[in-house]
Protein backbone atom coordinates (compact mmCIF):
# COMPACT_ATOMS: atom_id res chain seq x y z
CA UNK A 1 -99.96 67.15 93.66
CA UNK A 2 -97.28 68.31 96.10
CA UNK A 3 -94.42 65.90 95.97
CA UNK A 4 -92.89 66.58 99.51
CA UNK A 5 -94.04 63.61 101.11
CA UNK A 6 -91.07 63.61 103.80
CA UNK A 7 -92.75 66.60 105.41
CA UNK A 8 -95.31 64.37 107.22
CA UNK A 9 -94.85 61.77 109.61
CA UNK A 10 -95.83 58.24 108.37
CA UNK A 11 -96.22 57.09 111.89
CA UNK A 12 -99.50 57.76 112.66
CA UNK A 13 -101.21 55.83 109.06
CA UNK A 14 -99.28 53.01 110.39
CA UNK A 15 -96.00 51.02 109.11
CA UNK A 16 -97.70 49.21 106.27
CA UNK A 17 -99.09 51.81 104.84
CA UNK A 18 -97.13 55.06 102.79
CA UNK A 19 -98.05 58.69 101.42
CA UNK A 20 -98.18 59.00 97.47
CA UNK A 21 -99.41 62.52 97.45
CA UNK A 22 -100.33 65.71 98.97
CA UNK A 23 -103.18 67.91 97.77
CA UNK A 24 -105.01 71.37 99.13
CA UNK A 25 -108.32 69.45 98.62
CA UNK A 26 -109.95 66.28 99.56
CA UNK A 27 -111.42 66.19 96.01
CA UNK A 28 -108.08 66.19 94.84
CA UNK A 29 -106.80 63.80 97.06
CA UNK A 30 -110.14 61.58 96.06
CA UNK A 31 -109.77 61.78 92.24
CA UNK A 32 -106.11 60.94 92.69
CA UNK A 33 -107.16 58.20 94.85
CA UNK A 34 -109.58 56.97 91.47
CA UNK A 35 -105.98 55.80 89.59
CA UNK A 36 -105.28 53.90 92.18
CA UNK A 37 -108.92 52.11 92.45
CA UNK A 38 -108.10 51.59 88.85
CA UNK A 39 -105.03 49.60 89.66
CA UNK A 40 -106.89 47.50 91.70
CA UNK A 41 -105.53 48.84 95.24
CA UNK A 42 -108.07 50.33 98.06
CA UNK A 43 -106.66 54.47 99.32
CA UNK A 44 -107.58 55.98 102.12
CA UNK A 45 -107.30 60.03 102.69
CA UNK A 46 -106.40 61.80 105.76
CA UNK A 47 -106.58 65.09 106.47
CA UNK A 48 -103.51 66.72 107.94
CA UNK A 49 -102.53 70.13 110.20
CA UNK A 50 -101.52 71.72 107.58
CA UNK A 51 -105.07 72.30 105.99
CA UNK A 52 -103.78 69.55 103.17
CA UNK A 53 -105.01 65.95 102.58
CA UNK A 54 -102.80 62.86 102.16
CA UNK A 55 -103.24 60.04 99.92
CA UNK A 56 -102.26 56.66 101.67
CA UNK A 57 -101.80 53.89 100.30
CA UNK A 58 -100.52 50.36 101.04
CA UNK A 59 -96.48 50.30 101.02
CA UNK A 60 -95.85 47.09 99.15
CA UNK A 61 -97.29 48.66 96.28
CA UNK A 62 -96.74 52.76 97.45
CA UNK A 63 -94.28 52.76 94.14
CA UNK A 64 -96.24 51.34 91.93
CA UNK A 65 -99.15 53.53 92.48
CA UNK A 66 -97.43 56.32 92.73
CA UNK A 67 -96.47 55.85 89.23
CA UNK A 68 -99.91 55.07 88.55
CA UNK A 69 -101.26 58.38 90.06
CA UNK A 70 -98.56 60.62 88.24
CA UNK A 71 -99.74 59.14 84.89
CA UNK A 72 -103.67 60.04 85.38
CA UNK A 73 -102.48 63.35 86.35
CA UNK A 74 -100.55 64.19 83.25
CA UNK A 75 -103.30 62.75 81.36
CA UNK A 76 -106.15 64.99 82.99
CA UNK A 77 -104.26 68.16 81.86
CA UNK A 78 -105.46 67.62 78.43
CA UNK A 79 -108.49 67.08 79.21
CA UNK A 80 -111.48 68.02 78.43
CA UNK A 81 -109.60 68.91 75.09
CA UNK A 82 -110.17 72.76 74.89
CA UNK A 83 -113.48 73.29 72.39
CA UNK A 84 -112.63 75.20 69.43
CA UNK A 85 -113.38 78.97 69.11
CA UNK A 86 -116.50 80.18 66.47
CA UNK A 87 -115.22 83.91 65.26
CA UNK A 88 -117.85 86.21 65.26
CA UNK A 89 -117.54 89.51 63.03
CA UNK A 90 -119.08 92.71 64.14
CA UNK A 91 -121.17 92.83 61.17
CA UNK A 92 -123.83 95.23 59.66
CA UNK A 93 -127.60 93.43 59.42
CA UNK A 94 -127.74 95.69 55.91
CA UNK A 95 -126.91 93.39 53.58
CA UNK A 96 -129.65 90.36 54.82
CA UNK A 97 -132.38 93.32 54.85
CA UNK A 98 -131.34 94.30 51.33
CA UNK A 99 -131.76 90.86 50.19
CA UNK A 100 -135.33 90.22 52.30
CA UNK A 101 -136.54 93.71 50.32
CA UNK A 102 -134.87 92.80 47.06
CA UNK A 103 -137.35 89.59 47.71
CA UNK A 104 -140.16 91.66 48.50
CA UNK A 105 -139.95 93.49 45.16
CA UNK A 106 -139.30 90.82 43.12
CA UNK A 107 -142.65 89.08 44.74
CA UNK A 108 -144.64 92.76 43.88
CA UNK A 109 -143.27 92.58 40.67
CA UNK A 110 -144.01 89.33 39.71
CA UNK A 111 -147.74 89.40 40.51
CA UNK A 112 -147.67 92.89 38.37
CA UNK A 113 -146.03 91.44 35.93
CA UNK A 114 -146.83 88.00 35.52
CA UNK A 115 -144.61 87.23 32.42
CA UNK A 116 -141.39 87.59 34.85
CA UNK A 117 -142.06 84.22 36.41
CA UNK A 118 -142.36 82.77 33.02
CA UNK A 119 -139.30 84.68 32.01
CA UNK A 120 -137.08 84.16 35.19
CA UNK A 121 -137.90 80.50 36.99
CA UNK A 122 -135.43 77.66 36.60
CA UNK A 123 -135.99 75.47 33.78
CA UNK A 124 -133.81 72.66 32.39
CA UNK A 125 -135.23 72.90 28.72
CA UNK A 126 -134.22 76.71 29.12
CA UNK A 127 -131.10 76.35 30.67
CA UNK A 128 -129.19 73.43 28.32
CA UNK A 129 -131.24 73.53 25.38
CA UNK A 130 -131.47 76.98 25.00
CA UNK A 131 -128.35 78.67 26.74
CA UNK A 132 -130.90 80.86 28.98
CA UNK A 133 -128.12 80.37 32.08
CA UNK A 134 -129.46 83.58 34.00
CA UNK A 135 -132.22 81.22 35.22
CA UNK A 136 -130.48 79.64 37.55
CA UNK A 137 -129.85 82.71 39.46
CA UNK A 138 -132.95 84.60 38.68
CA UNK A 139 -135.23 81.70 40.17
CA UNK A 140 -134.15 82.56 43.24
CA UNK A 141 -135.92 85.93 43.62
CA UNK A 142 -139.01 84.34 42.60
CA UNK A 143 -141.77 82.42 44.51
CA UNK A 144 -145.13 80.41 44.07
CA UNK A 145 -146.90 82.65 46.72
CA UNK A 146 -147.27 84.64 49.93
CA UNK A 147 -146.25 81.48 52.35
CA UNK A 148 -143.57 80.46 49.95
CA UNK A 149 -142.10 84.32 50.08
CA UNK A 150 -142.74 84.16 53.99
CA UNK A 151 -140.77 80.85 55.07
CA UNK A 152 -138.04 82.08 53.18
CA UNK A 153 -137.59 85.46 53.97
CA UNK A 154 -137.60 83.94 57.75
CA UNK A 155 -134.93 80.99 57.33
CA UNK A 156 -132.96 83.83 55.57
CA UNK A 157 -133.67 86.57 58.19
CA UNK A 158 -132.11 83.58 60.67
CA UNK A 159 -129.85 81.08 58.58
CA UNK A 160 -128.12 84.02 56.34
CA UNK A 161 -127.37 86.45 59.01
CA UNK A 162 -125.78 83.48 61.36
CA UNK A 163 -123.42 82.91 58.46
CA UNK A 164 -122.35 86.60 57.87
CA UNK A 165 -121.88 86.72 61.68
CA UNK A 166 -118.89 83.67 61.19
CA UNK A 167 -117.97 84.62 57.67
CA UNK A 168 -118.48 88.30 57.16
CA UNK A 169 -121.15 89.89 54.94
CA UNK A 170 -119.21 89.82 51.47
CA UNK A 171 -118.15 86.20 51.51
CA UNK A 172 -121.15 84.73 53.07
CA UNK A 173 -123.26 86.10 50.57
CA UNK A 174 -121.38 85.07 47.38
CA UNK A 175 -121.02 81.61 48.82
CA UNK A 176 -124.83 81.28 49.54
CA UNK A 177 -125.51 82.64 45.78
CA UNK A 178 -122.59 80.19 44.45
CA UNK A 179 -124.24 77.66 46.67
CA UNK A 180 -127.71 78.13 45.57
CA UNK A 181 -127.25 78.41 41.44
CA UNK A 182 -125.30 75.56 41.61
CA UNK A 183 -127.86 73.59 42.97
CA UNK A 184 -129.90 74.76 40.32
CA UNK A 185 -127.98 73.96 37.64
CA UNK A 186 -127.31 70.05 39.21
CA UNK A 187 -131.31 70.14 39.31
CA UNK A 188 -130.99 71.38 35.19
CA UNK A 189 -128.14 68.42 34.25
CA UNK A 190 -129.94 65.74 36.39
CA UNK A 191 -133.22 66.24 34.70
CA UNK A 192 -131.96 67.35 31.21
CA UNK A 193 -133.98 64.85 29.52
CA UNK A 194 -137.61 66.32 30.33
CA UNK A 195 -138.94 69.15 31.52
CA UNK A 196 -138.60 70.65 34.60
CA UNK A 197 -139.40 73.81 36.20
CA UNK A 198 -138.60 75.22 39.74
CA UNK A 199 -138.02 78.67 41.63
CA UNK A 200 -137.52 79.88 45.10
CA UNK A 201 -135.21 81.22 47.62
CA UNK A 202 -135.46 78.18 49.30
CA UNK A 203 -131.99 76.99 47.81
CA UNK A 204 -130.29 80.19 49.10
CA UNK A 205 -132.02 79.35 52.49
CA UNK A 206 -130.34 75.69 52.87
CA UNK A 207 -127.50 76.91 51.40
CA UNK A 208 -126.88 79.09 54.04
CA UNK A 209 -127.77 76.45 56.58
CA UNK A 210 -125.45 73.95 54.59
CA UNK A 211 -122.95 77.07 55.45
CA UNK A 212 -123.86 77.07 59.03
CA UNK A 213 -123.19 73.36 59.72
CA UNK A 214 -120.09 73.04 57.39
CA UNK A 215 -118.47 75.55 59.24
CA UNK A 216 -117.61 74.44 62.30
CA UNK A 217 -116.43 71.00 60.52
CA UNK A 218 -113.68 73.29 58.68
CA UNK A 219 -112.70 74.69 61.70
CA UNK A 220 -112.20 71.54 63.40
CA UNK A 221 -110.42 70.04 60.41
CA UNK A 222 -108.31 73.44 61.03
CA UNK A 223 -107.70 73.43 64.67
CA UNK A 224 -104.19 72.02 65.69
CA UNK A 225 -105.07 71.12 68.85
CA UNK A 226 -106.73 68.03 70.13
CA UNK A 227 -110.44 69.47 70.46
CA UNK A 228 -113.63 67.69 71.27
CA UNK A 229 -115.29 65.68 68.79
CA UNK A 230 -118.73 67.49 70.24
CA UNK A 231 -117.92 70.69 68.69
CA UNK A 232 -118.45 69.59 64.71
CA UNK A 233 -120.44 66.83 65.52
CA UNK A 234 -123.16 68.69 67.80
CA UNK A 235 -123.33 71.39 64.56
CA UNK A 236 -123.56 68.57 62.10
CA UNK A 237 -126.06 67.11 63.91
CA UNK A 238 -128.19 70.02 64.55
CA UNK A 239 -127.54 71.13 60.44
CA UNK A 240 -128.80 67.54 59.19
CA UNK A 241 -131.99 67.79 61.52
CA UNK A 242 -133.11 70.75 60.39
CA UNK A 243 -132.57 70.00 56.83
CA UNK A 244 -134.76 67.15 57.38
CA UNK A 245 -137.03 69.16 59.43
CA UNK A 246 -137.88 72.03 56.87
CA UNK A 247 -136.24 70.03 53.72
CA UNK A 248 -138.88 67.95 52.94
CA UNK A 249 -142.11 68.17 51.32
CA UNK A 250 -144.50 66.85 48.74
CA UNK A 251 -144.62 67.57 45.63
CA UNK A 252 -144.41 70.54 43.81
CA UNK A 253 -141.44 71.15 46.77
CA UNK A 254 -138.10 71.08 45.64
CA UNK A 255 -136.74 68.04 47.94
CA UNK A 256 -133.11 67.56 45.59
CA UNK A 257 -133.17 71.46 45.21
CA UNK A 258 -133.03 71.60 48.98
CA UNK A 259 -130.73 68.81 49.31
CA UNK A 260 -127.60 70.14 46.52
CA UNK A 261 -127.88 73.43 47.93
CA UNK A 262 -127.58 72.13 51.75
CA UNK A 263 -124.54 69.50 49.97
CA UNK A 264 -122.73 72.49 48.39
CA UNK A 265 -123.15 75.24 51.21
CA UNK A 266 -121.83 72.23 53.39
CA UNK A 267 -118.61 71.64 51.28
CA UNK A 268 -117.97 75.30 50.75
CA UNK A 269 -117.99 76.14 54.20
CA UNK A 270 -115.87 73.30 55.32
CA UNK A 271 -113.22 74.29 52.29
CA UNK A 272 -113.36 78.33 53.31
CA UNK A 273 -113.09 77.58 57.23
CA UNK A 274 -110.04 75.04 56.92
CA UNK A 275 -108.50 77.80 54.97
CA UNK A 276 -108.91 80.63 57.28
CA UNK A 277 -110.76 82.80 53.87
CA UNK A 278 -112.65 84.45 56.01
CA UNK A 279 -109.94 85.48 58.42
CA UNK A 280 -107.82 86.38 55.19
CA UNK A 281 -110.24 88.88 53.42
CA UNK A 282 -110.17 92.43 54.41
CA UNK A 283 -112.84 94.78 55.03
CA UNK A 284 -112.50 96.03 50.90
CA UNK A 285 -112.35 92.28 49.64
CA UNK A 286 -115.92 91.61 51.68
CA UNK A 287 -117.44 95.13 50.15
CA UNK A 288 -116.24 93.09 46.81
CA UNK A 289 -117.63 90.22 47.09
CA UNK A 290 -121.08 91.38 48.29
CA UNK A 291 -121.28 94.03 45.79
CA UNK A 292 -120.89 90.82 43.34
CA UNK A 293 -123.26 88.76 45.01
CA UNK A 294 -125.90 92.17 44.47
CA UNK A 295 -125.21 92.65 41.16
CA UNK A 296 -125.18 89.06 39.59
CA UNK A 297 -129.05 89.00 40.25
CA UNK A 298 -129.78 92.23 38.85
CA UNK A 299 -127.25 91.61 35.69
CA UNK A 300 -128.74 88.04 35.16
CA UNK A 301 -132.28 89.60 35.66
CA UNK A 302 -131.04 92.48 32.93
CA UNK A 303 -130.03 89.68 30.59
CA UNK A 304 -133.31 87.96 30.82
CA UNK A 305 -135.57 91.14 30.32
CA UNK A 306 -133.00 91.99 27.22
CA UNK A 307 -133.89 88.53 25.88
């Protein structure tokens, strides 16, 4: 709003009314003129020589609304509140192709050899009562069949390379592993009283969506400025519907697998985005952490053939 008001002639809007404000636009003028509808007080707008537009307004209350006006527009700088910005790293589609053939050869290997599922699926009775703890990692690489293999492989091709796009390669990758055995492992102490028996990458696979909607939350809990509720909430959203989407199942489908592995990824991505981890780790910390989250598997599967 231009403040000069003395450099137009009241005259001709008559004596009973005043000018409050002068703006380049009649939508200006108009969504000035909205403050003053709020207070209860008609406007009207006129355009002048000067290619501006004047907001009139009766002069008992001219003051008043003035006031009024001035407020809405010092309010209306901040907003919208700005939305928050997603990083994205320039990453290298490598490592989630490694992992989909790593899959692919566990899967051959498994129907060749078909003492490896025996030897490698999650088990509770193995896990606690026997102190077999590479299961919970090496159930991972294995599945009940081709479909099984195939759903995965595509929520990882999709879910897992999203998350290496916000977090980098190395520490997306160790969190959707961390993710995933822990999930396993809640599965083991939950039902540590009978038997029970899963496998699948379908933990790693809502672990990385868990990831994927958690991460935006951190970021907002990061953010010092007053963003938009929309930009966690909208991610949340989306995360929770799709778990409940491609979550569920009958049975033999590992519903609480799915759900502690979506819980965890959740809560580690909030905890590494409202710490800026990903920002903090250089290029040699990510090479690191995915050469960990490589070799875990293949040491846990090395401790279970050695068994």
């Amino acid at each position: 709003m231009q403040n000069d008001r003395q450099a137009f002639d009241n005259e001709p809007f008559g004596s009973e009314t005043a000018i409050i404000g002068v703006y380049k636009t009649a939508r200006k003028a108009h969504e000035a003129g909205l403050a003053v509808l709020a207070s209860g007080q008609p406007y009207w707008i006129y355009p002048v020589e000067e290619g501006d537009y004047v907001l009139v307004v009766s002069r008992q209350h001219a003051t008043r609304l003035q006031r009024e006006v001035e407020i809405a527009e010092i309010r209306s700088r901040y907003w919208p509140p700005p939305s928050i910005e997603l990083p994205t790293k320039r990453i290298s589609k490598a490592p989630t192709g490694m992992a989909i053939v790593m899959l692919l050869i566990a899967f051959i290997a498994q129907n060749e050899a078909p003492f490896l599922k025996e030897l490698g699926m999650n088990s509770s009775q193995g896990v606690l009562a026997e102190g077999q703890w590479w299961r919970i990692v090496t159930a991972i690489t294995l599945h009940a069949d081709v479909s099984h293999l195939a759903g995965n492989i595509l929520s990882i091709a999709i879910f897992a390379y999203l998350c290496c796009r916000y977090m980098g390669n190395g520490l997306a990758w160790i969190l959707i592993l961390l993710a995933a055995t822990a999930a396993n492992l809640t599965n083991d102490l939950i039902n540590a009283e009978r038997a029970f028996f899963s496998l699948g990458a379908s933990t790693a696979c809502f672990a990385a969506l868990g990831l994927l909607t958690g991460f935006p939350i951190g970021t907002y809990f990061r953010s010092k400025e007053p963003i938009s509720t929309r930009d966690w909430l909208i991610p949340f959203s989306g995360g929770c519907i799709l778990f409940a989407w491609l979550g569920g199942g009958d049975f033999p489908t590992d519903v609480a697998g799915h759900f502690w592995s979506f819980l965890y990824g959740l809560g580690l991505a909030i905890l590494a985005a409202h710490t800026a981890m990903h920002a903090k780790l250089s290029q040699f910390w990510q090479m690191v952490l995915l050469s960990l989250a490589l070799l875990i598997p293949l040491m846990c599967w090395g401790m279970a053939l050695a068994h």
